[in-house]
C-alpha atoms as a PDB file:
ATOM      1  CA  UNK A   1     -32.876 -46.908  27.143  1.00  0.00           C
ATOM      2  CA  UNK A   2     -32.710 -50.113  25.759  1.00  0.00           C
ATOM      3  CA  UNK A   3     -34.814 -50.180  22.204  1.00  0.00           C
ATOM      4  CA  UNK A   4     -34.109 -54.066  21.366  1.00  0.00           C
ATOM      5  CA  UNK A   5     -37.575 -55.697  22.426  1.00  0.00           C
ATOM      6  CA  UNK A   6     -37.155 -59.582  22.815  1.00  0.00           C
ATOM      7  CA  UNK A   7     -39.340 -61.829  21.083  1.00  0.00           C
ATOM      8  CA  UNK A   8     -41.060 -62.317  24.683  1.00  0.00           C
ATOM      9  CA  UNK A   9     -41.167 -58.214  24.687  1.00  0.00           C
ATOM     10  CA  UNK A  10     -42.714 -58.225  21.247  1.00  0.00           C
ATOM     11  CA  UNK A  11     -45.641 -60.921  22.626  1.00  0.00           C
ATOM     12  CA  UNK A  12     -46.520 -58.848  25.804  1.00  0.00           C
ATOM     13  CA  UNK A  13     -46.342 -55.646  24.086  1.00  0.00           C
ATOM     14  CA  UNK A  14     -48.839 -56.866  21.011  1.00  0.00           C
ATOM     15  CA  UNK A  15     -50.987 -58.365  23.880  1.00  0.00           C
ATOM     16  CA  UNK A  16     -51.126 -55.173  26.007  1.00  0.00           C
ATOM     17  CA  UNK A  17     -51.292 -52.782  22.754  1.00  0.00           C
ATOM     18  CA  UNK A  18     -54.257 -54.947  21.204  1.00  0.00           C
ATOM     19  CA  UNK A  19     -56.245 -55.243  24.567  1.00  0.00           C
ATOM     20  CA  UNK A  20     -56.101 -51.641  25.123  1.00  0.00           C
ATOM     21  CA  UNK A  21     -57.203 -50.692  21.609  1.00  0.00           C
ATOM     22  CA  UNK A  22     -60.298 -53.526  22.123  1.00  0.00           C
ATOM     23  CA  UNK A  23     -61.082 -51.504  25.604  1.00  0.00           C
ATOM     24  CA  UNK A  24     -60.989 -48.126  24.235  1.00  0.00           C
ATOM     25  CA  UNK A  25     -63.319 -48.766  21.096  1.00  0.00           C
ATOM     26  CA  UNK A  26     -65.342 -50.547  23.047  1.00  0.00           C
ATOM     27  CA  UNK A  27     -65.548 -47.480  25.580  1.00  0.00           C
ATOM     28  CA  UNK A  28     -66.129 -45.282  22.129  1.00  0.00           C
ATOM     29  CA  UNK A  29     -68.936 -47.640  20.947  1.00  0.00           C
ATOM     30  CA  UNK A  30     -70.775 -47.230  24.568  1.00  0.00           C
ATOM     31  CA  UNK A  31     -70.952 -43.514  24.239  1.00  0.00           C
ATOM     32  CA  UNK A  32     -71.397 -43.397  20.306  1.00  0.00           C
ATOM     33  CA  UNK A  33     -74.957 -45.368  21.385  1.00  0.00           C
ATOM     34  CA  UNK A  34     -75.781 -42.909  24.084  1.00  0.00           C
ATOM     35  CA  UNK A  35     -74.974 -39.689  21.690  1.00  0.00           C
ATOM     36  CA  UNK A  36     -76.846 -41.639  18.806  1.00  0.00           C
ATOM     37  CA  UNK A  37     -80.040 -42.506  21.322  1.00  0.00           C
ATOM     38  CA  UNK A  38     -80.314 -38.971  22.637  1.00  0.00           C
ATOM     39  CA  UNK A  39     -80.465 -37.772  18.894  1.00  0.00           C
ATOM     40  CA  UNK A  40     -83.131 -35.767  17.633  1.00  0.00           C
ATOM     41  CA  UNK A  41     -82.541 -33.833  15.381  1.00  0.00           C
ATOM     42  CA  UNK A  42     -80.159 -33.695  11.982  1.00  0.00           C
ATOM     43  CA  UNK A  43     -77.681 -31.873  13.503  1.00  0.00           C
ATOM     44  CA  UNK A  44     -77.414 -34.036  16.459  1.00  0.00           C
ATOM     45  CA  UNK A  45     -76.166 -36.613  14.121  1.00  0.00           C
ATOM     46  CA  UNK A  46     -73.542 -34.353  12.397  1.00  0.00           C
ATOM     47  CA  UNK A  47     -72.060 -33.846  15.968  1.00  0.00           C
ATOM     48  CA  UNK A  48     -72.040 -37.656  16.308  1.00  0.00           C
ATOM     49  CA  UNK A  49     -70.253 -37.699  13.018  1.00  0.00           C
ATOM     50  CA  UNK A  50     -67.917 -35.064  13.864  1.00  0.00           C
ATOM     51  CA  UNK A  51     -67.251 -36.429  17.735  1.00  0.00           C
ATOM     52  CA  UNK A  52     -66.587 -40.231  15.799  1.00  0.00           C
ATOM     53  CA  UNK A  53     -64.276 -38.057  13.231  1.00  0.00           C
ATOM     54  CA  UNK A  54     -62.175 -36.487  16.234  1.00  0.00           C
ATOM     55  CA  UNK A  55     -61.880 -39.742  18.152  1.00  0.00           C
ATOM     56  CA  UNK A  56     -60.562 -42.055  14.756  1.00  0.00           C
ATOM     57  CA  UNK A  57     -58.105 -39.348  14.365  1.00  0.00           C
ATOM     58  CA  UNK A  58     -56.868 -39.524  17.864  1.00  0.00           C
ATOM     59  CA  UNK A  59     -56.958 -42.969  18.140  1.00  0.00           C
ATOM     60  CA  UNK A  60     -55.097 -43.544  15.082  1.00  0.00           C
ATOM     61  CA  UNK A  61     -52.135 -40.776  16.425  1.00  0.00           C
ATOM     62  CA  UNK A  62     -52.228 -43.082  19.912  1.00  0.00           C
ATOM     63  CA  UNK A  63     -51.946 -46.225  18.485  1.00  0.00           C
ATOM     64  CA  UNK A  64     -48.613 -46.155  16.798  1.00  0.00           C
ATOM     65  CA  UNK A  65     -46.955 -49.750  17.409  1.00  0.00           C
ATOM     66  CA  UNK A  66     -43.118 -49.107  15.825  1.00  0.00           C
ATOM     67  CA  UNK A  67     -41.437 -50.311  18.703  1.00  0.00           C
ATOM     68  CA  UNK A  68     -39.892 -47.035  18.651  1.00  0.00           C
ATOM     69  CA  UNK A  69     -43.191 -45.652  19.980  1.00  0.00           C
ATOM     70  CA  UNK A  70     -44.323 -47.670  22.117  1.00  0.00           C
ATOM     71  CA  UNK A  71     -42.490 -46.878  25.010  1.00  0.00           C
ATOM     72  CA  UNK A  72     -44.656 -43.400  24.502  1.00  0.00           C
ATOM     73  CA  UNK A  73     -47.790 -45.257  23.573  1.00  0.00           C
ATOM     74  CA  UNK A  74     -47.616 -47.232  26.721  1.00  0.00           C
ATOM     75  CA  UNK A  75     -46.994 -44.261  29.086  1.00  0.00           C
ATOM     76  CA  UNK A  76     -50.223 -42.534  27.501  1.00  0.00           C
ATOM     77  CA  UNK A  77     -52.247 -45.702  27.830  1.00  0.00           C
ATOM     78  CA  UNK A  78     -51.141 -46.068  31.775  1.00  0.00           C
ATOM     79  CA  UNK A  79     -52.024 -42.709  32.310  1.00  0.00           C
ATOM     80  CA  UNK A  80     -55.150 -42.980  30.530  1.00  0.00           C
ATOM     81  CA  UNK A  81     -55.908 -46.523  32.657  1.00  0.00           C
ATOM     82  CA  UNK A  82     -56.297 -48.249  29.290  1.00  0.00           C
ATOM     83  CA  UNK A  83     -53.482 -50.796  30.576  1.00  0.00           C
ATOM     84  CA  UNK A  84     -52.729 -51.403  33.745  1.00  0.00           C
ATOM     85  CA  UNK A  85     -48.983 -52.450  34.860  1.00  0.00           C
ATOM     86  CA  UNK A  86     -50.190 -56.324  34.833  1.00  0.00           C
ATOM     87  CA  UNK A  87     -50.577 -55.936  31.193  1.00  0.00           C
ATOM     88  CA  UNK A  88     -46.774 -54.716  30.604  1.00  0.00           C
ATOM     89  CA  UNK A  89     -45.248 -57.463  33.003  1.00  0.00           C
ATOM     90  CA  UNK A  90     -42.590 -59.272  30.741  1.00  0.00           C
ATOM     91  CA  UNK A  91     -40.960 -56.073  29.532  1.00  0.00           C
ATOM     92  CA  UNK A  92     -37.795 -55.108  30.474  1.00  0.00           C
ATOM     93  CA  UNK A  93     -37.192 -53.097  34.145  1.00  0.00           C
ATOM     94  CA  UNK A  94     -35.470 -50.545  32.183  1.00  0.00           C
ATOM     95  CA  UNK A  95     -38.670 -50.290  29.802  1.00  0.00           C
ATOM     96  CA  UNK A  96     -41.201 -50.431  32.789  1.00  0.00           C
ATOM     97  CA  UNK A  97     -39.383 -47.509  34.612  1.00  0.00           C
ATOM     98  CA  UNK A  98     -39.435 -45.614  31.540  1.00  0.00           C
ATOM     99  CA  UNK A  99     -43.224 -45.877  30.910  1.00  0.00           C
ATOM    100  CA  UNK A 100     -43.974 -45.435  34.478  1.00  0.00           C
ATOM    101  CA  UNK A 101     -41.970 -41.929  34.635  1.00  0.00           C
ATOM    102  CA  UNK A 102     -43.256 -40.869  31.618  1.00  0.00           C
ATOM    103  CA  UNK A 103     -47.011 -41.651  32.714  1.00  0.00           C
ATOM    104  CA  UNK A 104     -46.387 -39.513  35.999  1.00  0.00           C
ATOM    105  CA  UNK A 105     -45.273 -36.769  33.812  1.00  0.00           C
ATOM    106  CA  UNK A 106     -48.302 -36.667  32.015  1.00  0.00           C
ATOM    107  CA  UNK A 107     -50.313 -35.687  35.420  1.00  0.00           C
END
């Protein structure tokens, strides 16, 4: 596969990476507000804690953007519907078809 990203490559993928990140916290916040409204009692907010605790951690092992990942990253985020293609137009055909196979393997 080819691993060189172009310098257009490098803008699109930033772009796409960023927007998805912005979507997905933003996602996080919406239900982090409903789980901290339906609180009542302490240990309602020790689950929020924990729930916020688990999500950083798996956002941070997502969002790895070596351009070695990212190929990976991209798949996951497809799959998830984080991205959609229109977000990765301007990479490579070779790149797209990778992410594309590798985000119907994840089904």
């Amino acid at each position: 596969m080819d691993t060189i990203w172009s310098t257009t490559e490098k803008k699109v993928a930033k772009r796409a990476f960023d927007e998805a990140l912005v979507r997905e916290c933003a996602a996080l916040i919406e239900r982090a507000k409903v789980l901290a409204e339906k609180a009542e009692q302490p240990d309602d907010i020790w689950a929020l804690n924990d729930y916020l605790t688990e999500q950083r951690d798996l956002i941070y092992q997502k969002y790895d953007d070596h351009y070695s990942q990212l190929i990976f990253v991209f798949a996951q985020l497809l799959y998830q519907k984080w991205i959609g293609e229109q977000d990765i137009e301007g990479l490579s055909e070779e790149k797209l078809q990778a992410i594309r196979f590798m985000a119907g393997g994840l089904q």
